[in-house]
N, C-alpha and C. Protein backbone atom coordinates (compact mmCIF):
# COMPACT_ATOMS: atom_id res chain seq x y z
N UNK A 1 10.39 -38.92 208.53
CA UNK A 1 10.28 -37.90 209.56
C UNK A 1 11.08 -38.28 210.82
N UNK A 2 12.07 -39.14 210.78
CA UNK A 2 13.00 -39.55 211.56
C UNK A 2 14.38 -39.03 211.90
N UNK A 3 14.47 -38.10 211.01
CA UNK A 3 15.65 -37.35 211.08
C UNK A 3 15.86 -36.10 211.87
N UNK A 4 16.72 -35.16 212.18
CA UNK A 4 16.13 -34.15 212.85
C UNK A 4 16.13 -33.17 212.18
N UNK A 5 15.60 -32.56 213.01
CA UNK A 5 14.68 -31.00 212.25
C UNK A 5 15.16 -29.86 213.01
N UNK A 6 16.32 -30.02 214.26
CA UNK A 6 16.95 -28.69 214.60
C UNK A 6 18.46 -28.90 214.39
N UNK A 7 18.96 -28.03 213.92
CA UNK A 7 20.63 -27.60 214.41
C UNK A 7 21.27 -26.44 214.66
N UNK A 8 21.82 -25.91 215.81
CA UNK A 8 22.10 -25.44 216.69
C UNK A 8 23.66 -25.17 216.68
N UNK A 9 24.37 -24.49 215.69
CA UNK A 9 25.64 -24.54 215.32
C UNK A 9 26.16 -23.47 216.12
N UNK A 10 27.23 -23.61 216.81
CA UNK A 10 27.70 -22.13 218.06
C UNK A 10 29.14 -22.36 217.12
N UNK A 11 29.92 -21.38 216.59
CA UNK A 11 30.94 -21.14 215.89
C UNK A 11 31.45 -20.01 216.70
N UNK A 12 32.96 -20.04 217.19
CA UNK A 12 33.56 -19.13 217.70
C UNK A 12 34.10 -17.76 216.62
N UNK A 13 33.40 -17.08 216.62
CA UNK A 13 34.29 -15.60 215.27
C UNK A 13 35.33 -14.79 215.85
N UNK A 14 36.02 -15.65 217.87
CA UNK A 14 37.15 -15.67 217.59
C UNK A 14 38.02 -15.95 216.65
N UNK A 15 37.67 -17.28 216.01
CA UNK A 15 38.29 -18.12 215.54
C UNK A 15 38.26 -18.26 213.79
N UNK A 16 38.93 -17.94 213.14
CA UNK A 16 38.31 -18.00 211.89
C UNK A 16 38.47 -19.41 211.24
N UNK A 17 39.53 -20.57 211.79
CA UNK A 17 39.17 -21.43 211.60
C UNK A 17 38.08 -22.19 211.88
N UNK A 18 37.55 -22.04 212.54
CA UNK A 18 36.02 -22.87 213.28
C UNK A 18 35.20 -22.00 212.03
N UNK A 19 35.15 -20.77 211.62
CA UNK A 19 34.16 -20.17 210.86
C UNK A 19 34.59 -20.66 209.58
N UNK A 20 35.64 -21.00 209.13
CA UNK A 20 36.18 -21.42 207.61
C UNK A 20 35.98 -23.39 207.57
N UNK A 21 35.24 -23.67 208.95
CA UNK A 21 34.75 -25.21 208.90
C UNK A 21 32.99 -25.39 208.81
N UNK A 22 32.34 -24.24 208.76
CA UNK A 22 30.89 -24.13 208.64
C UNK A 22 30.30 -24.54 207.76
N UNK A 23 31.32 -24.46 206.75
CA UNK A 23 30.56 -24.91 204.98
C UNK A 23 30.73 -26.45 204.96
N UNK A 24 31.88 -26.30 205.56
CA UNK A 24 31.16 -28.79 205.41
C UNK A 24 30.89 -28.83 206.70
N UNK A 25 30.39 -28.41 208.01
CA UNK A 25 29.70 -28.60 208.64
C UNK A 25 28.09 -28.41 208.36
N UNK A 26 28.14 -27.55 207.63
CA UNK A 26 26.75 -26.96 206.87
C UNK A 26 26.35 -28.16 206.15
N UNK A 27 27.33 -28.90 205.07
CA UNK A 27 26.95 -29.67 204.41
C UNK A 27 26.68 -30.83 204.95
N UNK A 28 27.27 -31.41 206.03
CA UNK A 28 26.81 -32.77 206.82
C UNK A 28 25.79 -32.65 206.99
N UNK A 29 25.41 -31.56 208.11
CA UNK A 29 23.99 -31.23 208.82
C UNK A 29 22.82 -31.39 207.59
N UNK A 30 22.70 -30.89 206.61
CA UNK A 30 21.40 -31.28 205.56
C UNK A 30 22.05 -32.07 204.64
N UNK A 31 22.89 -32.61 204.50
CA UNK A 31 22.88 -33.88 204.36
C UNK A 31 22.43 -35.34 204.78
N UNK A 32 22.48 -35.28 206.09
CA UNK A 32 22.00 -36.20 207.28
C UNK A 32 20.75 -36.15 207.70
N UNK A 33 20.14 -34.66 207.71
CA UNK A 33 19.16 -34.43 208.36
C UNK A 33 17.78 -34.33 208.01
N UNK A 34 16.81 -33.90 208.44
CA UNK A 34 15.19 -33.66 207.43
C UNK A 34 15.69 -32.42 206.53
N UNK A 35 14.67 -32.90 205.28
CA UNK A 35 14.86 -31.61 204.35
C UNK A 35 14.32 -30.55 205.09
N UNK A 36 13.45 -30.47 205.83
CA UNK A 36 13.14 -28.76 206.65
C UNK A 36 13.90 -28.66 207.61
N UNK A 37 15.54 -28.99 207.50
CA UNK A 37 15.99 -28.58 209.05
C UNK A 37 15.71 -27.12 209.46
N UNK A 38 15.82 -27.06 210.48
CA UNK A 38 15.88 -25.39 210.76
C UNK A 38 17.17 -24.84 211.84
N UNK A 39 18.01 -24.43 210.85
CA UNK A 39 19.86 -24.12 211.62
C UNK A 39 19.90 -22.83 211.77
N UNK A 40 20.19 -22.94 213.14
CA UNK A 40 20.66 -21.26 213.87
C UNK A 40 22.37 -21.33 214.12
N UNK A 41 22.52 -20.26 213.18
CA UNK A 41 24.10 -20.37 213.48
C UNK A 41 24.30 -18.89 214.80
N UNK A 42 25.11 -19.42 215.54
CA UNK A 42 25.15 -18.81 216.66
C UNK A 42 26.52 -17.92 217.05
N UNK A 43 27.06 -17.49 217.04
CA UNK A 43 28.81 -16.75 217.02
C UNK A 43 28.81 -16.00 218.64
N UNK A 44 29.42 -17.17 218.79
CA UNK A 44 29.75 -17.34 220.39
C UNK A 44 30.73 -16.47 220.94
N UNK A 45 30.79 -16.24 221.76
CA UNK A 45 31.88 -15.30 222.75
C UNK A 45 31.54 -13.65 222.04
N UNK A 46 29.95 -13.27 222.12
CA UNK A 46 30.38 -12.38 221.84
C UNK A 46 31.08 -11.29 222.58
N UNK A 47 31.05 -11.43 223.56
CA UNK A 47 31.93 -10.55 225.14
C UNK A 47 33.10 -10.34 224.99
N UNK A 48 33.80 -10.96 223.72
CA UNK A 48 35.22 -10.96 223.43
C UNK A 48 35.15 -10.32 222.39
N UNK A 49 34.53 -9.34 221.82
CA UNK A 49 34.81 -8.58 220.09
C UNK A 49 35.90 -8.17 220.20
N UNK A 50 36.54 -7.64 220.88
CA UNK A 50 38.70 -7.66 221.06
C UNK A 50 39.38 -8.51 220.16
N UNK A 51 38.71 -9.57 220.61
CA UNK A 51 39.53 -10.73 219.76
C UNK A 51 38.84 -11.21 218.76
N UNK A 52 37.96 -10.96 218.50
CA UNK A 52 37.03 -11.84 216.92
C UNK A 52 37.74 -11.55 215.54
N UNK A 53 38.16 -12.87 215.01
CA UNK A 53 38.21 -12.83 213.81
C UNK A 53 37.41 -12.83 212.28
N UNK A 54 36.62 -12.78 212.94
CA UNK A 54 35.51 -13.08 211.88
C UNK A 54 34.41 -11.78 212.26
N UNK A 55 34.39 -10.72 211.36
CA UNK A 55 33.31 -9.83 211.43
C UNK A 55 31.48 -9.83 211.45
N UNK A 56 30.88 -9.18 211.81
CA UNK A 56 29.68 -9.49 212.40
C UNK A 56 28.86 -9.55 210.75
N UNK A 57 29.08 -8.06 210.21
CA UNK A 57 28.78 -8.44 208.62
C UNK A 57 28.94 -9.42 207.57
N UNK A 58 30.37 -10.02 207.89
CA UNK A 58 31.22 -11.45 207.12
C UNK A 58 30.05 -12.72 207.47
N UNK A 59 29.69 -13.18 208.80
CA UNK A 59 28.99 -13.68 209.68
C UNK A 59 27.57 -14.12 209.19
N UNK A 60 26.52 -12.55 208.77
CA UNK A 60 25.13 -12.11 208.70
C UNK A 60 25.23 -13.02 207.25
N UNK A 61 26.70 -12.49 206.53
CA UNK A 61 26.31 -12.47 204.85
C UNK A 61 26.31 -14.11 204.69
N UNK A 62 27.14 -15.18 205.28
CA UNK A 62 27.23 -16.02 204.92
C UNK A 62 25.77 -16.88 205.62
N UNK A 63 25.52 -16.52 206.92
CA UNK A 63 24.05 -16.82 207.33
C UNK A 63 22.91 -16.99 206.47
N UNK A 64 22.68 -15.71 205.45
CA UNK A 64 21.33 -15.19 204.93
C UNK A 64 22.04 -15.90 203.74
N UNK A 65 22.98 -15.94 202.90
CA UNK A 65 23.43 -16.78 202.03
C UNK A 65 23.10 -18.37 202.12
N UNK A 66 23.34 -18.72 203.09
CA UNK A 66 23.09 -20.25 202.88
C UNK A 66 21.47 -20.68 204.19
N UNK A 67 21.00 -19.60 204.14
CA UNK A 67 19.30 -19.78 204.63
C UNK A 67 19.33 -19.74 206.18
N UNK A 68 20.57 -19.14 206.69
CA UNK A 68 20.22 -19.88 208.51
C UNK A 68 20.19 -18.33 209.12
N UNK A 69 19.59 -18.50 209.96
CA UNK A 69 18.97 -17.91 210.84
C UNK A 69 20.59 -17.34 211.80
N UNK A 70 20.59 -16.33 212.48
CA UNK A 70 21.59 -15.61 213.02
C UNK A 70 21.38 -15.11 214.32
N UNK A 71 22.64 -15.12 214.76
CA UNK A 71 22.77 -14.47 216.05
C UNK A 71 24.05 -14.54 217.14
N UNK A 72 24.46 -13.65 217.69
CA UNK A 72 25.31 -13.64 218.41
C UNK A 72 25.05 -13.87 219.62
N UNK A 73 26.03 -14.88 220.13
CA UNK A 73 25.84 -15.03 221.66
C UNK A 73 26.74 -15.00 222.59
N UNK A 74 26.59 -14.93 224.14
CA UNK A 74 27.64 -14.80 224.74
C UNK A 74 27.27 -15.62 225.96
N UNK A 75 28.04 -17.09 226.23
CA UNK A 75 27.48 -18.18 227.33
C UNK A 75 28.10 -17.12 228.70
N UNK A 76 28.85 -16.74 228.40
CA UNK A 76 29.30 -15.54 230.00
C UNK A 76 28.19 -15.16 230.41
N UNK A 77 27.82 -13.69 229.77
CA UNK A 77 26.62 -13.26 229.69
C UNK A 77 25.44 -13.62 229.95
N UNK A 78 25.66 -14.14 228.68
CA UNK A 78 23.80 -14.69 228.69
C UNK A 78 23.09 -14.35 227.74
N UNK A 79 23.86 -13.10 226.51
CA UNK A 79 22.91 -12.68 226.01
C UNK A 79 22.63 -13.64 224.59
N UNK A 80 21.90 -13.52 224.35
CA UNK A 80 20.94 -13.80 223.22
C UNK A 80 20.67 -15.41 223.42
N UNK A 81 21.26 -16.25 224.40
CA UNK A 81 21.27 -17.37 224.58
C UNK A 81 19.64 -18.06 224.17
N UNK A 82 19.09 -17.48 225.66
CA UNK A 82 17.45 -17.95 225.31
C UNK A 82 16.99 -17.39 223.90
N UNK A 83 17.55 -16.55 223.49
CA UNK A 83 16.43 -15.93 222.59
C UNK A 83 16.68 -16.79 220.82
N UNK A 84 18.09 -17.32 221.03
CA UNK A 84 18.55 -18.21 219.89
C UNK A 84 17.56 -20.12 220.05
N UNK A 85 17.03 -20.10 221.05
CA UNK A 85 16.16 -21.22 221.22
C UNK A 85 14.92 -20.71 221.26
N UNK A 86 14.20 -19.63 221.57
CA UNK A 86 13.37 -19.16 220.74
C UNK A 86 12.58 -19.23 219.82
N UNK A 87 13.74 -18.64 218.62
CA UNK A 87 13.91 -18.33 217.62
C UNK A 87 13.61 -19.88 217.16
N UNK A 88 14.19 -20.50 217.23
CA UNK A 88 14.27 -21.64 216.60
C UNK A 88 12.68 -22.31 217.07
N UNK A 89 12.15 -22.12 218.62
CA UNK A 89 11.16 -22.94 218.78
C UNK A 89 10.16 -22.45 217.91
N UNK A 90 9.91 -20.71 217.63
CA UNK A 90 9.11 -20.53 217.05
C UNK A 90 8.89 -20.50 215.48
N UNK A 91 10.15 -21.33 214.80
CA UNK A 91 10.33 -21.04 213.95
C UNK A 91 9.65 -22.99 213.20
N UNK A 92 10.32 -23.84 214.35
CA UNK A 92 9.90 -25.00 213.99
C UNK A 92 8.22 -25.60 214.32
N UNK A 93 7.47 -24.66 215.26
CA UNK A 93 6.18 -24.09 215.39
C UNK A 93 5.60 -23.94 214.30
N UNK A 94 5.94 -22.87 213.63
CA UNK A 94 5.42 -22.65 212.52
C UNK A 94 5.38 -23.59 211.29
N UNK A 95 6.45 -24.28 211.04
CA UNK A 95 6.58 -25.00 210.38
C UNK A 95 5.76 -26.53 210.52
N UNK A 96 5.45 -26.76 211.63
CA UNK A 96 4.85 -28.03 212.23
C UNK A 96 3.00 -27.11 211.63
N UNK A 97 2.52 -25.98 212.19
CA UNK A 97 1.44 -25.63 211.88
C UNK A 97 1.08 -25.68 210.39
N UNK A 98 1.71 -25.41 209.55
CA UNK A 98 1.56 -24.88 208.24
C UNK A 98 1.75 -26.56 207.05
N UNK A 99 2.32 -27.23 207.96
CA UNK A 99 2.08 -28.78 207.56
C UNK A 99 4.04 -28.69 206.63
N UNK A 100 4.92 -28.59 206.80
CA UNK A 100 5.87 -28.58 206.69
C UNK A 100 6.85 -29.24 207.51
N UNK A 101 6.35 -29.98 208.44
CA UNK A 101 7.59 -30.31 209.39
C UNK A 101 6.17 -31.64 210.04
N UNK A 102 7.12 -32.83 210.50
CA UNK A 102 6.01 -33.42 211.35
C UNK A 102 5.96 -33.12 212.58
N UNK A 103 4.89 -33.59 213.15
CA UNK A 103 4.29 -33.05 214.96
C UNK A 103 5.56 -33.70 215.64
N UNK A 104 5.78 -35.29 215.38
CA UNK A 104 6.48 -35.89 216.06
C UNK A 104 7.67 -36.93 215.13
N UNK A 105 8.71 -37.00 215.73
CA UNK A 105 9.70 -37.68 215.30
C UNK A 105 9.41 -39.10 214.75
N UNK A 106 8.43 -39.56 215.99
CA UNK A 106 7.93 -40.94 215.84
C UNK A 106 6.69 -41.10 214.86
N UNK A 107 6.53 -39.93 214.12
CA UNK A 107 5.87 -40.37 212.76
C UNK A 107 6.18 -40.64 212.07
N UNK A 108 5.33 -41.10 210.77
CA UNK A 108 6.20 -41.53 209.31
C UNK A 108 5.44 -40.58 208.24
């Protein structure tokens, strides 16, 4: 229970290279990490859809495909920022309640 249990991936869908590096970034992260991680992939700048290379549907499908949680954000803005930590607090909440995740890091 030493490993961690959040990841917090912000991928630019300006960029479709940063989005075509998610799948072995994907693979480090639960590779390395607790088997219950809980990964919010995040697609940053959304204030820029002008320029995104990577579509919001392309995005959702590969999310719900490989189990992570979604959302667009925009650090300008502001939006969805808090609500992508949230998401995640209440998600690793649940998981700590239901006996799936430990209380604390410093357990075994």
């Amino acid at each position: 229970c030493r490993r961690s249990h959040l990841s917090l991936c912000s991928s630019l869908f300006s960029s479709r290279e940063t989005y075509n590096a998610l799948t072995n970034w994907l693979t480090d992260a639960r590779t390395l990490a607790s088997p219950n991680i809980v990964i919010i992939l995040c697609g940053n700048k959304k204030d820029l859809d002008a320029d995104r290379e990577v579509t919001f549907l392309e995005a959702s499908r590969f999310a719900q495909e490989n189990e992570l949680m979604f959302l667009e954000t925009s650090a300008l803005t502001g939006e969805n920022v808090e609500e992508a930590f949230l998401k995640c607090a209440r998600t690793i909440l649940n998981k700590i309640e239901t006996g799936n995740l430990c209380k604390s890091v410093n357990s075994s």
